[in-house]
Protein backbone atom coordinates (compact mmCIF):
# COMPACT_ATOMS: atom_id res chain seq x y z
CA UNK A 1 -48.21 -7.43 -15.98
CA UNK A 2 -44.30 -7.58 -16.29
CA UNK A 3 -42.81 -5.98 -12.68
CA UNK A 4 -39.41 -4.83 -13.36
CA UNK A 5 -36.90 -4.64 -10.33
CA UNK A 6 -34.28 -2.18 -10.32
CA UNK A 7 -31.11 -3.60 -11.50
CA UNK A 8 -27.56 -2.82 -9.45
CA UNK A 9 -25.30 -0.06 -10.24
CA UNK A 10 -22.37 -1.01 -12.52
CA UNK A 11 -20.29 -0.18 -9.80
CA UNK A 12 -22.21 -2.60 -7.27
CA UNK A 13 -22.08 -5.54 -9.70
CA UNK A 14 -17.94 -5.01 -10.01
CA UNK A 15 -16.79 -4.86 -6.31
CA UNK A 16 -17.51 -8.83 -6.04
CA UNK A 17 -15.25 -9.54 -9.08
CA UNK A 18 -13.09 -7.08 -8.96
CA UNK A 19 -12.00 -8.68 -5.61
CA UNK A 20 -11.84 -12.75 -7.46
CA UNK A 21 -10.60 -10.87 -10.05
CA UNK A 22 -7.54 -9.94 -7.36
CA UNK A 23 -7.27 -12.93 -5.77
CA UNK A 24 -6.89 -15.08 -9.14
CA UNK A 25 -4.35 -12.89 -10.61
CA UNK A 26 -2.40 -13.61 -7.70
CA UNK A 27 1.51 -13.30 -9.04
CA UNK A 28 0.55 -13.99 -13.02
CA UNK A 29 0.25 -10.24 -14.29
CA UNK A 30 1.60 -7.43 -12.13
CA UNK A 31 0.19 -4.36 -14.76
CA UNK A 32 -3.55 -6.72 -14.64
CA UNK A 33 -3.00 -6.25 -10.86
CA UNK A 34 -2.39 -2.47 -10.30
CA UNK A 35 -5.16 -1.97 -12.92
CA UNK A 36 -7.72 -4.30 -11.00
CA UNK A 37 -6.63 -2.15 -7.33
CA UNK A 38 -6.54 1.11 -9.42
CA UNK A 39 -10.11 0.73 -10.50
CA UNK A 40 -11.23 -0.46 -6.44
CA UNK A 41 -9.25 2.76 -5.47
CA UNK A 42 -11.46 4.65 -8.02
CA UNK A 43 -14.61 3.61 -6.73
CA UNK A 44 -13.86 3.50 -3.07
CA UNK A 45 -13.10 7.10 -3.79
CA UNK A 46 -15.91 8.01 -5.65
CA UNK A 47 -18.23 6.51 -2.92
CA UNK A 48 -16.63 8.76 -0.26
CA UNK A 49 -18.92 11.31 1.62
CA UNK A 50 -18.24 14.51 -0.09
CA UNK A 51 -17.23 13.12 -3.15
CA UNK A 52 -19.58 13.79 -6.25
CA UNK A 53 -20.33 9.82 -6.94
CA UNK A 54 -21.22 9.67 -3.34
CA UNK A 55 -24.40 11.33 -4.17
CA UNK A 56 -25.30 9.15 -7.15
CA UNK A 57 -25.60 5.73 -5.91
CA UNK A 58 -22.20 5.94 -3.08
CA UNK A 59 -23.72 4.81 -0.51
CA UNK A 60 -24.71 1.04 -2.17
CA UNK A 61 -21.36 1.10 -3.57
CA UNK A 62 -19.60 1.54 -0.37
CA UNK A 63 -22.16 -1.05 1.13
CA UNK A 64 -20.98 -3.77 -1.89
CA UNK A 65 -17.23 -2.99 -1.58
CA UNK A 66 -16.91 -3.04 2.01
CA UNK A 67 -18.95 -6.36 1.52
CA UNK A 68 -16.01 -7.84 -0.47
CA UNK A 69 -13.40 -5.83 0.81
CA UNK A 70 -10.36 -8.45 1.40
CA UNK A 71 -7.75 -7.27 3.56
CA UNK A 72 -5.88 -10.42 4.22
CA UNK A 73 -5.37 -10.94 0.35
CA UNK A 74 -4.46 -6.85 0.19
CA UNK A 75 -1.79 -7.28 2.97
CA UNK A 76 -0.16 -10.18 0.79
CA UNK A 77 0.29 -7.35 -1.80
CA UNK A 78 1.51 -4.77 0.52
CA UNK A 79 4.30 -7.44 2.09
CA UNK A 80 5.31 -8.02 -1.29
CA UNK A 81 9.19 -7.09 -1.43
CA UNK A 82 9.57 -7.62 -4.97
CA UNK A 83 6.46 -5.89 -6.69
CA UNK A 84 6.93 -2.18 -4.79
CA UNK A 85 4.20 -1.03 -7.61
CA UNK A 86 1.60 -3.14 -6.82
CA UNK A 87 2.20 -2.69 -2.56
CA UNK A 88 1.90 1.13 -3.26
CA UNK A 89 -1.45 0.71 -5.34
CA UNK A 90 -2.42 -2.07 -2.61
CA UNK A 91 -1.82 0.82 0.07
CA UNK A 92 -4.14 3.49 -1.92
CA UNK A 93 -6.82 1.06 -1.60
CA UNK A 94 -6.46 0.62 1.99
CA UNK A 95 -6.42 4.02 2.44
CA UNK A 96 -9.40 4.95 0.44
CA UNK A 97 -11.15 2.29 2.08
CA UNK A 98 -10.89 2.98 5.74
CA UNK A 99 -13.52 5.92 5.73
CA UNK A 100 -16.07 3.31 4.57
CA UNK A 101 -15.42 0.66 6.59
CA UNK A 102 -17.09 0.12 9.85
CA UNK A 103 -15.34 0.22 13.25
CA UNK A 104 -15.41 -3.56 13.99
CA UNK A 105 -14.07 -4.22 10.01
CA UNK A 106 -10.88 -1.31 10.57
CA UNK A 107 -10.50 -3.64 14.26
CA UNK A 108 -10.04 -6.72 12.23
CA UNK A 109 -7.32 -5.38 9.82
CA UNK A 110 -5.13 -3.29 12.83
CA UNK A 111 -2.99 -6.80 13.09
CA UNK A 112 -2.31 -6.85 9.40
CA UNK A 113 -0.64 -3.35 9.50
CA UNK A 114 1.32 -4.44 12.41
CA UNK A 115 2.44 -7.84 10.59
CA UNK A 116 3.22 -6.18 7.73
CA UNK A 117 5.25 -3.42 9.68
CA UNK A 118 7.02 -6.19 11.18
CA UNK A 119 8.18 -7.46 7.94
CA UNK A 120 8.90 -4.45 6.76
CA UNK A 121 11.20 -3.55 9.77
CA UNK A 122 12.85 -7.18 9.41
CA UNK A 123 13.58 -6.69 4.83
CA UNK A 124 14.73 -3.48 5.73
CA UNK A 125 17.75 -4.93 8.59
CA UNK A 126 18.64 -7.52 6.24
């Protein structure tokens, strides 16, 4: 007797590389990297309450991208004077992502918005 386990959503099984997939782009391909935080924006979207893909599977989803969610290496894109494209599809992700993440997780990335304000404030008086 074969027992077959149910395999991951499609979605699940992308939020771990989508993430590596981020962080070893780093400053090689700017279109590869507003494509790569285009698609997390997609799917942190879709896995919204409310949304229609939140009732097929949203809830794992959410669970998986929140898992990997890396603010630290989506704050290096926001700071990012010279690539305005990528900080504005770095910000959409951010912003799609902070009705899924827990309280403690939105705690931990308060001190990245006000670092990157800071910078922002300073490349703006220069």
């Amino acid at each position: 007797l074969v027992r077959r386990t149910p395999l991951p959503e499609p979605a699940e099984q992308l939020a771990r590389p989508l993430f590596g997939l981020l962080a070893a782009l780093d400053r090689r391909s700017e279109y590869a990297t507003q494509l790569v935080l285009t698609s997390v924006t997609a799917m942190l979207r879709a896995a919204q309450p409310g949304s229609a893909g939140a009732a097929v599977g949203g809830a794992a989803v959410a669970a998986a991208l929140v898992e990997h969610f890396n603010a630290r290496l989506l704050f290096a894109q926001l700071v990012d004077p010279e690539r305005p494209q990528v900080a504005k599809h770095a910000l959409e992700v951010v912003e799609a992502a902070v009705p899924l993440l827990p309280a403690e997780a939105l705690e931990r990335v308060v001190p990245h918005f006000a670092s990157v304000s800071r910078r922002a404030l300073r490349h703006e008086h220069h």
